[in-house]
PDB file of N, CA and C in Angstrom:
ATOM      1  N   UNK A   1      57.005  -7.608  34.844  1.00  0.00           N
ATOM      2  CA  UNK A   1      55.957  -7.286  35.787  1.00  0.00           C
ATOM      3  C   UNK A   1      56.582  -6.910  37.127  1.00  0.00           C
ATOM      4  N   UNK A   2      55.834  -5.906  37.971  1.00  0.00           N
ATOM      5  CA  UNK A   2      56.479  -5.664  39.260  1.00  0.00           C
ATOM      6  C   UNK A   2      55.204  -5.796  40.034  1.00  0.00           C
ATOM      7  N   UNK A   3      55.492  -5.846  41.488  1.00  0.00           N
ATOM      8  CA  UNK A   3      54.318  -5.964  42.354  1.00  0.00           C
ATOM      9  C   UNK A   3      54.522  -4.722  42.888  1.00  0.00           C
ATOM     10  N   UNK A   4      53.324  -4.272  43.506  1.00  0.00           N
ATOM     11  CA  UNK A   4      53.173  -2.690  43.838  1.00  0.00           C
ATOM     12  C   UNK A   4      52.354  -3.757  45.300  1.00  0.00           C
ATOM     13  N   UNK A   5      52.952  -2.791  46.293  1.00  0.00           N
ATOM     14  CA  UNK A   5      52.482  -3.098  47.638  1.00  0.00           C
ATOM     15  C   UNK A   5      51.326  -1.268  47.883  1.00  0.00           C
ATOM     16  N   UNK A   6      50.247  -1.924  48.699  1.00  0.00           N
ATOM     17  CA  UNK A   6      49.572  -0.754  49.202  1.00  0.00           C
ATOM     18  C   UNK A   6      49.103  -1.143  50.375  1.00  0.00           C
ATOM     19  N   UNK A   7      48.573  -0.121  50.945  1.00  0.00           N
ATOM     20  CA  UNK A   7      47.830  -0.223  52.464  1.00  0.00           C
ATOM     21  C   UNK A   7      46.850   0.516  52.203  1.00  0.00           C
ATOM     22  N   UNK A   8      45.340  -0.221  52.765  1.00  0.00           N
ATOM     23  CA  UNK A   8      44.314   0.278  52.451  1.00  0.00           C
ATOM     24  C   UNK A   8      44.237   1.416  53.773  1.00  0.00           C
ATOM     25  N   UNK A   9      42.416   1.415  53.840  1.00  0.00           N
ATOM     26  CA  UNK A   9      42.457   2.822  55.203  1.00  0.00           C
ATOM     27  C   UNK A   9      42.495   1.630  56.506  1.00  0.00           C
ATOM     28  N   UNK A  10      42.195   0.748  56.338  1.00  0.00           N
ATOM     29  CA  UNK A  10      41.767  -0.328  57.074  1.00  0.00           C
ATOM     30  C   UNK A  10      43.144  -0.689  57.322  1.00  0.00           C
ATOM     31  N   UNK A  11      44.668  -0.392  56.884  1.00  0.00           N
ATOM     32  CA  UNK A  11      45.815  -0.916  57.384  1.00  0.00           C
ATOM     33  C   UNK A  11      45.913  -1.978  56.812  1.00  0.00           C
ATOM     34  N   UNK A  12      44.909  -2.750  55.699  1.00  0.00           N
ATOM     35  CA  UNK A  12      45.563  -4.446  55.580  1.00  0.00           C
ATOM     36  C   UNK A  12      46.228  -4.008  54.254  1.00  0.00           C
ATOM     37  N   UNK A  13      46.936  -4.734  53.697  1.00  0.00           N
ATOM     38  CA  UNK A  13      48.719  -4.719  52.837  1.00  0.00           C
ATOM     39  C   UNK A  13      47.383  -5.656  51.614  1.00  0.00           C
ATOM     40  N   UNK A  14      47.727  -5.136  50.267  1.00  0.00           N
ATOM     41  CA  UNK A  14      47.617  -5.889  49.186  1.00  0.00           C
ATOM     42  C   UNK A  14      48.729  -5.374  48.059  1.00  0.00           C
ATOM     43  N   UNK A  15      48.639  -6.696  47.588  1.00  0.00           N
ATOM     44  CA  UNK A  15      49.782  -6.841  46.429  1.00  0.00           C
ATOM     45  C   UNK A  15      48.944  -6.872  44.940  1.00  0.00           C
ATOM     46  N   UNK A  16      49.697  -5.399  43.988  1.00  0.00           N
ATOM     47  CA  UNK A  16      48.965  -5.302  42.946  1.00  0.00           C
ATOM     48  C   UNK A  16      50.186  -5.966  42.051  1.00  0.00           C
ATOM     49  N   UNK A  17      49.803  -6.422  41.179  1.00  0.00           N
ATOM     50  CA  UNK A  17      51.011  -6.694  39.741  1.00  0.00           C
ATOM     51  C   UNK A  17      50.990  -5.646  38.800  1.00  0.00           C
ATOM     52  N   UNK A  18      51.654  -4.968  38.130  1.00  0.00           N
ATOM     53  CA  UNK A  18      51.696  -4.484  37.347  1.00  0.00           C
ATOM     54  C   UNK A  18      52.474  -4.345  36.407  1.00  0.00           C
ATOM     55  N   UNK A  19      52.396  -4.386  34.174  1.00  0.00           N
ATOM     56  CA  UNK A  19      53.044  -4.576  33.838  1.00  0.00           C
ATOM     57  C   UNK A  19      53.660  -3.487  33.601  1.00  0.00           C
ATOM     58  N   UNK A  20      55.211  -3.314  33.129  1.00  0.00           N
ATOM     59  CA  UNK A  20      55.851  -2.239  33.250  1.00  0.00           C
ATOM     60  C   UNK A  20      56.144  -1.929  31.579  1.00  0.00           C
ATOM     61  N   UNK A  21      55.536  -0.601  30.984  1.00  0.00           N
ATOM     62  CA  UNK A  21      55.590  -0.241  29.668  1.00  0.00           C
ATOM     63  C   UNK A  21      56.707  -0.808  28.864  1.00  0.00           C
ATOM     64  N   UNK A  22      56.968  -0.929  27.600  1.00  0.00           N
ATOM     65  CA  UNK A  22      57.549  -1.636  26.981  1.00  0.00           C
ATOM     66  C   UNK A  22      58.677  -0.529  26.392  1.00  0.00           C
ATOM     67  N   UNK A  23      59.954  -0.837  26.025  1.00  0.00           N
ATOM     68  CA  UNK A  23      60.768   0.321  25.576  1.00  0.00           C
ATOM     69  C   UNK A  23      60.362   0.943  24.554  1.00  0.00           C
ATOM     70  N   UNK A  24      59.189   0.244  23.664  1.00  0.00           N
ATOM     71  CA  UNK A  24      59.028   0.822  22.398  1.00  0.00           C
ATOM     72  C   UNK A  24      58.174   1.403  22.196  1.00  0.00           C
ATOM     73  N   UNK A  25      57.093   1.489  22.964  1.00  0.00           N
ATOM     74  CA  UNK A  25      56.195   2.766  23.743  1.00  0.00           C
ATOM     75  C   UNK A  25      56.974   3.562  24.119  1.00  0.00           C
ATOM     76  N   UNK A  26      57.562   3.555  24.987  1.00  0.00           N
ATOM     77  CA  UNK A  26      58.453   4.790  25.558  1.00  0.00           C
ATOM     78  C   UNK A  26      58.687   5.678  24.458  1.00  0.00           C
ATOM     79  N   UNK A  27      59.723   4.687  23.694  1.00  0.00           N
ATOM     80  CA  UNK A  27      60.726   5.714  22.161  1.00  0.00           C
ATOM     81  C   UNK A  27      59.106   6.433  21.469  1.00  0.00           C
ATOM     82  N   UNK A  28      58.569   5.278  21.167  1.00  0.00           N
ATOM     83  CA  UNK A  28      57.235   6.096  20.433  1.00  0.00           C
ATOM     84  C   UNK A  28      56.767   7.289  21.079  1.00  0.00           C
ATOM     85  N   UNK A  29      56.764   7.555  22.525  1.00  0.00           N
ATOM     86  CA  UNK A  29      55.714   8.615  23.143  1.00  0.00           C
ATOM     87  C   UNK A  29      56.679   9.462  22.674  1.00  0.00           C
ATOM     88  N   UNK A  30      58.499   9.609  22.832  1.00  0.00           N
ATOM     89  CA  UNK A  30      59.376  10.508  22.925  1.00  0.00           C
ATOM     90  C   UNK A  30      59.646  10.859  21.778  1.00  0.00           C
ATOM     91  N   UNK A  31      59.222  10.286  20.852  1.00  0.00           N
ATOM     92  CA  UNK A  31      59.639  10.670  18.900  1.00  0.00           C
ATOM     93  C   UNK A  31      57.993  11.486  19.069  1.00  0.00           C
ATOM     94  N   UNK A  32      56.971  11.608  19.112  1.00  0.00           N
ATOM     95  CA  UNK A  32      55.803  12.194  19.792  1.00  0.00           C
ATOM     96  C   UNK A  32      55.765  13.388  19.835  1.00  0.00           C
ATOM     97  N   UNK A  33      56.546  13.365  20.905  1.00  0.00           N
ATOM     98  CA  UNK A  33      56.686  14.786  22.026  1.00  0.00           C
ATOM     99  C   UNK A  33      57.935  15.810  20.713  1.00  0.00           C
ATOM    100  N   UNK A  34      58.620  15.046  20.376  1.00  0.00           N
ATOM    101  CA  UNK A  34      59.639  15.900  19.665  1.00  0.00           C
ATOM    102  C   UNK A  34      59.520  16.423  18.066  1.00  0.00           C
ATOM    103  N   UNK A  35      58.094  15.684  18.078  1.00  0.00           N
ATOM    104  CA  UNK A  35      57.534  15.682  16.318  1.00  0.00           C
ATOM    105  C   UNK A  35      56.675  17.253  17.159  1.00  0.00           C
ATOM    106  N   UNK A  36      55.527  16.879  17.880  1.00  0.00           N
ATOM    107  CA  UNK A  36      54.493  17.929  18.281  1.00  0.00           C
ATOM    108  C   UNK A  36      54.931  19.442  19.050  1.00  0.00           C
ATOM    109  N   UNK A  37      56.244  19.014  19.427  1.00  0.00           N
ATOM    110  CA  UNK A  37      57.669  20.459  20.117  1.00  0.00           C
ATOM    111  C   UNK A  37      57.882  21.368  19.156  1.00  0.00           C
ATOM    112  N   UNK A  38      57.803  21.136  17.864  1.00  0.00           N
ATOM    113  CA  UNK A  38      58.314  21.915  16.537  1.00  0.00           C
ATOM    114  C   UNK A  38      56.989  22.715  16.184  1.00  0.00           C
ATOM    115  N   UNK A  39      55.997  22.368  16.705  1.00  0.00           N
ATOM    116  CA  UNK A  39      54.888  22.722  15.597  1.00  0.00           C
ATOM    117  C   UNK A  39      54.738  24.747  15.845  1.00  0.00           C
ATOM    118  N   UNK A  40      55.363  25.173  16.703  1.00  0.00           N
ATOM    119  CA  UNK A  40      55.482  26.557  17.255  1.00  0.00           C
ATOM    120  C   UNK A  40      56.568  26.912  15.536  1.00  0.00           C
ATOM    121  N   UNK A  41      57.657  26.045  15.582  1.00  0.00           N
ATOM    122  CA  UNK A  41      58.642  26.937  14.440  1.00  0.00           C
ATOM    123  C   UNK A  41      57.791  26.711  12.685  1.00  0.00           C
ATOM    124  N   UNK A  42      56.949  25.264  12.952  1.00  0.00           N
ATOM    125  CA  UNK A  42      55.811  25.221  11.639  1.00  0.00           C
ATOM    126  C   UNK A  42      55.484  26.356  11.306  1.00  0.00           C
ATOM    127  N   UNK A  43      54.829  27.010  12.732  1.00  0.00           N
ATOM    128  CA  UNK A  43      53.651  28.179  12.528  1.00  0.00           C
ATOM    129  C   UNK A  43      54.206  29.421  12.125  1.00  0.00           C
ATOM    130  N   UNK A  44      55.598  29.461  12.915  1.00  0.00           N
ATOM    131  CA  UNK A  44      56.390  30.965  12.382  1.00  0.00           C
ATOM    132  C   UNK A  44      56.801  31.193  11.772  1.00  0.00           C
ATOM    133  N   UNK A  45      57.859  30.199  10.917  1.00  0.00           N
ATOM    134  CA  UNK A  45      58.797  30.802  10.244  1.00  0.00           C
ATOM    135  C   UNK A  45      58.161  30.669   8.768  1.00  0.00           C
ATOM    136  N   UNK A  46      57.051  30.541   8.426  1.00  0.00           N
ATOM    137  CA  UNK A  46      56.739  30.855   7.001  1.00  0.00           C
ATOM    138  C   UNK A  46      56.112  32.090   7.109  1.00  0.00           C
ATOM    139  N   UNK A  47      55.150  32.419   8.332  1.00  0.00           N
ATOM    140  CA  UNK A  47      55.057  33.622   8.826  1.00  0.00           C
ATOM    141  C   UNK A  47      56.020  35.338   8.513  1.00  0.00           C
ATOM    142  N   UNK A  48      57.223  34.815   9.525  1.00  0.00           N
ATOM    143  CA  UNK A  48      57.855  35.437   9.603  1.00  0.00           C
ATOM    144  C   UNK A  48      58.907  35.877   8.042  1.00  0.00           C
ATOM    145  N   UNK A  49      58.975  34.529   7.640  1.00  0.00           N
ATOM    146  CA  UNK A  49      59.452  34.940   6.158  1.00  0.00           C
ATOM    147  C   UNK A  49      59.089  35.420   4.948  1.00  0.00           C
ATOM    148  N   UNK A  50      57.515  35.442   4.827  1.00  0.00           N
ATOM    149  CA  UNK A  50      56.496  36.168   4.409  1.00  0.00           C
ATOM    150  C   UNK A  50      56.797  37.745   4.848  1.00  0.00           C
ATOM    151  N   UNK A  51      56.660  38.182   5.633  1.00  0.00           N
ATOM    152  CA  UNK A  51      56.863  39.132   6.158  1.00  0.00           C
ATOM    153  C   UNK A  51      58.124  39.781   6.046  1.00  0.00           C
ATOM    154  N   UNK A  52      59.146  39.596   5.993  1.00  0.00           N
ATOM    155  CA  UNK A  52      60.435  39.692   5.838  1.00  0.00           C
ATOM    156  C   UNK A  52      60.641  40.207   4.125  1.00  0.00           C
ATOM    157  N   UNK A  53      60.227  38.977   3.933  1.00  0.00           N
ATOM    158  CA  UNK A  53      60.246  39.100   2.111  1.00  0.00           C
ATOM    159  C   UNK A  53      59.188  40.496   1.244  1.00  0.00           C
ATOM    160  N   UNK A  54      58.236  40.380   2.151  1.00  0.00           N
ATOM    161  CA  UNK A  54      57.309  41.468   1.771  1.00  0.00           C
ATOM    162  C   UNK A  54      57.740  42.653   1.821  1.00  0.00           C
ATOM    163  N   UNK A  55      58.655  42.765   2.992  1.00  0.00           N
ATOM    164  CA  UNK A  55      58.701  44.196   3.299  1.00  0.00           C
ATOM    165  C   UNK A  55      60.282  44.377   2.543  1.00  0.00           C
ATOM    166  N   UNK A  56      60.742  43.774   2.202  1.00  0.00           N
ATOM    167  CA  UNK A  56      62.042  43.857   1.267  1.00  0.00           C
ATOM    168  C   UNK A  56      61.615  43.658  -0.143  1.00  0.00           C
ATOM    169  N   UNK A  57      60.304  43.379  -0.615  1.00  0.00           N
ATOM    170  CA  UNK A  57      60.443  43.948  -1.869  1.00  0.00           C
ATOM    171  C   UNK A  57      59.628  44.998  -2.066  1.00  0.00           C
ATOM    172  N   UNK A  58      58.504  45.555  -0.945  1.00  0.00           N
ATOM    173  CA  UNK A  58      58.436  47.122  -0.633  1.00  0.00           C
ATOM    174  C   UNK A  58      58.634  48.069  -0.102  1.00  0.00           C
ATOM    175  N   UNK A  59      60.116  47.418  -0.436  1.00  0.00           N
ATOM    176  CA  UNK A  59      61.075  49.116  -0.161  1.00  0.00           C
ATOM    177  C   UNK A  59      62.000  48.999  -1.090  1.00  0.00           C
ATOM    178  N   UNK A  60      62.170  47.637  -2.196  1.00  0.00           N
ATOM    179  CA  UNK A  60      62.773  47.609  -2.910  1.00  0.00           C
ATOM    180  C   UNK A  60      61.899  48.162  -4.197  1.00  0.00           C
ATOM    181  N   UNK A  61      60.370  48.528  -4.444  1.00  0.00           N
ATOM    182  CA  UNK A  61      59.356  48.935  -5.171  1.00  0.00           C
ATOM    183  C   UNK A  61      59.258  50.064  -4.955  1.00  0.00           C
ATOM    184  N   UNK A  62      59.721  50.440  -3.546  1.00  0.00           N
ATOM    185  CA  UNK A  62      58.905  52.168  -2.986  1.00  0.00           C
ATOM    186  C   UNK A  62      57.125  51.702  -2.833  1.00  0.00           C
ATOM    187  N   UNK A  63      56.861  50.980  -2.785  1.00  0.00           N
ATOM    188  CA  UNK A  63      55.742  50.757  -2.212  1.00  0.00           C
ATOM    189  C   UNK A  63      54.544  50.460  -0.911  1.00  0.00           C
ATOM    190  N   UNK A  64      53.448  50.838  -1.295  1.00  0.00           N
ATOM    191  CA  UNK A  64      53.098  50.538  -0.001  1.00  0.00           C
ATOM    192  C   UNK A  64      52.825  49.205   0.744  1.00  0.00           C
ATOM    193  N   UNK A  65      52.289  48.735   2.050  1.00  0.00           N
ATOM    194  CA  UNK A  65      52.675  47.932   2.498  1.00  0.00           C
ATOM    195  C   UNK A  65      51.732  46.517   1.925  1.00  0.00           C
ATOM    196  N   UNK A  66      51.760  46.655   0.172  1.00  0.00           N
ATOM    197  CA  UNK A  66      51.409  45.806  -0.323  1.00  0.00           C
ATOM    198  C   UNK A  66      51.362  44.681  -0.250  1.00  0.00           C
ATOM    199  N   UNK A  67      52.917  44.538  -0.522  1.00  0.00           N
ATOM    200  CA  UNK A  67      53.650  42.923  -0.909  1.00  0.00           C
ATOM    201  C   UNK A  67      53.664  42.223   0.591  1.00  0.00           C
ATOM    202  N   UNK A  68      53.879  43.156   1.197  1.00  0.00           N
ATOM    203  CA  UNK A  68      53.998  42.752   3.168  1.00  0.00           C
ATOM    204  C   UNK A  68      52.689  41.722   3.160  1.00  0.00           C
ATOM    205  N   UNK A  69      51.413  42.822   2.927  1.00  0.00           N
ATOM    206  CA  UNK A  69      50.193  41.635   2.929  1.00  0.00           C
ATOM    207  C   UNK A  69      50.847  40.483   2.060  1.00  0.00           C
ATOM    208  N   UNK A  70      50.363  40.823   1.096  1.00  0.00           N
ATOM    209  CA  UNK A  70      50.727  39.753   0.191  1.00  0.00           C
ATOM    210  C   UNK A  70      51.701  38.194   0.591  1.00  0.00           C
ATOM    211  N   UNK A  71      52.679  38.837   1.642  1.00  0.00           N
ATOM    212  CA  UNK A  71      53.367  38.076   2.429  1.00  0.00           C
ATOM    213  C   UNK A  71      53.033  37.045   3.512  1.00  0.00           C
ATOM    214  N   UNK A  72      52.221  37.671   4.156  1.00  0.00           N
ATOM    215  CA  UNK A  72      51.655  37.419   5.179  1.00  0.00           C
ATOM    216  C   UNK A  72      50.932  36.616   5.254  1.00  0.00           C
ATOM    217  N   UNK A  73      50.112  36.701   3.996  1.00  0.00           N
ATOM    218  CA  UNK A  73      48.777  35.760   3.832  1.00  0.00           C
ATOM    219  C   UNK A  73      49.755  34.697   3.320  1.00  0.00           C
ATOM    220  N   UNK A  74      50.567  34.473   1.693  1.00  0.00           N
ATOM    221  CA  UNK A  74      51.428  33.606   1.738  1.00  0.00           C
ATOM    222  C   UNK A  74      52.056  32.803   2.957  1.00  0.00           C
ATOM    223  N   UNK A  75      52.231  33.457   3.865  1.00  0.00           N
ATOM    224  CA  UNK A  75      53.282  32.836   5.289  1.00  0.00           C
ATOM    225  C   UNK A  75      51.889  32.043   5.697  1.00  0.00           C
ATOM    226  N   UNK A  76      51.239  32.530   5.935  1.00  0.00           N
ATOM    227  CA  UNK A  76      49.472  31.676   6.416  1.00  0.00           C
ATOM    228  C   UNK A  76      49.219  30.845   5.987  1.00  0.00           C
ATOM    229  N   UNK A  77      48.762  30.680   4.977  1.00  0.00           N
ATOM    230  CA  UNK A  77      48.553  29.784   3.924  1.00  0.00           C
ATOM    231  C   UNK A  77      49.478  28.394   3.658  1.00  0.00           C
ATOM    232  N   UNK A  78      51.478  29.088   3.941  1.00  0.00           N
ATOM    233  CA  UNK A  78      52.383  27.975   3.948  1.00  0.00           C
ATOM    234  C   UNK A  78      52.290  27.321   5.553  1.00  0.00           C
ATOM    235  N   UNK A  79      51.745  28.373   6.165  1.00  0.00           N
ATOM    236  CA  UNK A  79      51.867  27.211   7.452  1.00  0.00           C
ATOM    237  C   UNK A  79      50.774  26.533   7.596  1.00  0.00           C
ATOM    238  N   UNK A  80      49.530  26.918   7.280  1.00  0.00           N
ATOM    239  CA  UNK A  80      48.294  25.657   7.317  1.00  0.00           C
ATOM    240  C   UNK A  80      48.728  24.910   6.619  1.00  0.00           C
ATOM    241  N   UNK A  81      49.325  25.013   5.393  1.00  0.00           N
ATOM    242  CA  UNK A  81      49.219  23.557   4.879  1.00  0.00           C
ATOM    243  C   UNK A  81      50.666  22.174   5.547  1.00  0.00           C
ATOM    244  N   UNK A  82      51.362  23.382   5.988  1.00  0.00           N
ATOM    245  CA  UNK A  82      52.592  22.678   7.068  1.00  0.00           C
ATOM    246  C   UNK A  82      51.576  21.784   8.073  1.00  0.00           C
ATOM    247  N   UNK A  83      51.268  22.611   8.830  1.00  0.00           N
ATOM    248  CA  UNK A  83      50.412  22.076   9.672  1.00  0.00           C
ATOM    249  C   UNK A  83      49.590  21.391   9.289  1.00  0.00           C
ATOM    250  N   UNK A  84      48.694  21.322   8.359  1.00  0.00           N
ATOM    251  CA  UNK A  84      48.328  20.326   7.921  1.00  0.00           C
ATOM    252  C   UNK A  84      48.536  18.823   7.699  1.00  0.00           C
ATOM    253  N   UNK A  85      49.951  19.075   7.243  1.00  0.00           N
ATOM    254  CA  UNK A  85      50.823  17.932   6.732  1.00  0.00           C
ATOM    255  C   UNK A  85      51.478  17.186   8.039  1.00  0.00           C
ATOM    256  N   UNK A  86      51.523  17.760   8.823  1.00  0.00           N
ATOM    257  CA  UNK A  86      52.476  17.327   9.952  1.00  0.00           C
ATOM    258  C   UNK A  86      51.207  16.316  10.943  1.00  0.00           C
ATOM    259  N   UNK A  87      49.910  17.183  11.092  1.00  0.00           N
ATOM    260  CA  UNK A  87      48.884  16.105  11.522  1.00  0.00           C
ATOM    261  C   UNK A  87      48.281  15.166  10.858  1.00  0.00           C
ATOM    262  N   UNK A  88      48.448  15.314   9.453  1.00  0.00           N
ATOM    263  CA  UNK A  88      48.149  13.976   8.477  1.00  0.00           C
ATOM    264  C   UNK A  88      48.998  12.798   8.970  1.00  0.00           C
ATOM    265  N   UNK A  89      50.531  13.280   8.898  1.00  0.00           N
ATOM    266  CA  UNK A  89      51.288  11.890   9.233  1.00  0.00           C
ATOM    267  C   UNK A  89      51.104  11.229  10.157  1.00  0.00           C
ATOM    268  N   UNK A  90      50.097  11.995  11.244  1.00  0.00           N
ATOM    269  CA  UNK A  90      49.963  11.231  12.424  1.00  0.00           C
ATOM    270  C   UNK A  90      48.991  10.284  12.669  1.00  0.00           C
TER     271      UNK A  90
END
């Protein structure tokens, strides 16, 4: 516990106590912050590899930008359920 000194408008001094968070709150908020920091590369890189993959097997087909969709929605689909999964654990 620490005491916190204040001054009201009135100038008189009171003494608050206050307890000071525990280390294992802390670690918890900071494992938190570093679980919910990632959720940007969740969203992209099934995205982006969808996309990637699509368009390399239509040009490896001569085709049109079929498989790309096809990709895309796959990349969608793998990241909702990423995302999904990542706010379940929480």
């Amino acid at each position: 516990m620490s005491n916190i000194h204040k001054v009201d408008r009135d100038f008189s001094l009171t003494v608050e106590t206050k307890k000071r968070e525990s280390a294992k709150t802390s670690q918890k908020d900071t494992l938190l912050i570093a679980k919910y920091s990632s959720i940007g590369y969740y969203l992209i890189t099934p995205l982006l590899l969808g996309v990637f993959v699509g368009l390399w097997v239509d040009s490896y087909f001569r085709s049109q930008p079929t498989f790309t969709l096809v990709g895309i929605v796959i990349g969608f689909i793998s990241a909702a359920y990423s995302l999904f999964k990542l706010v379940k654990e929480t």
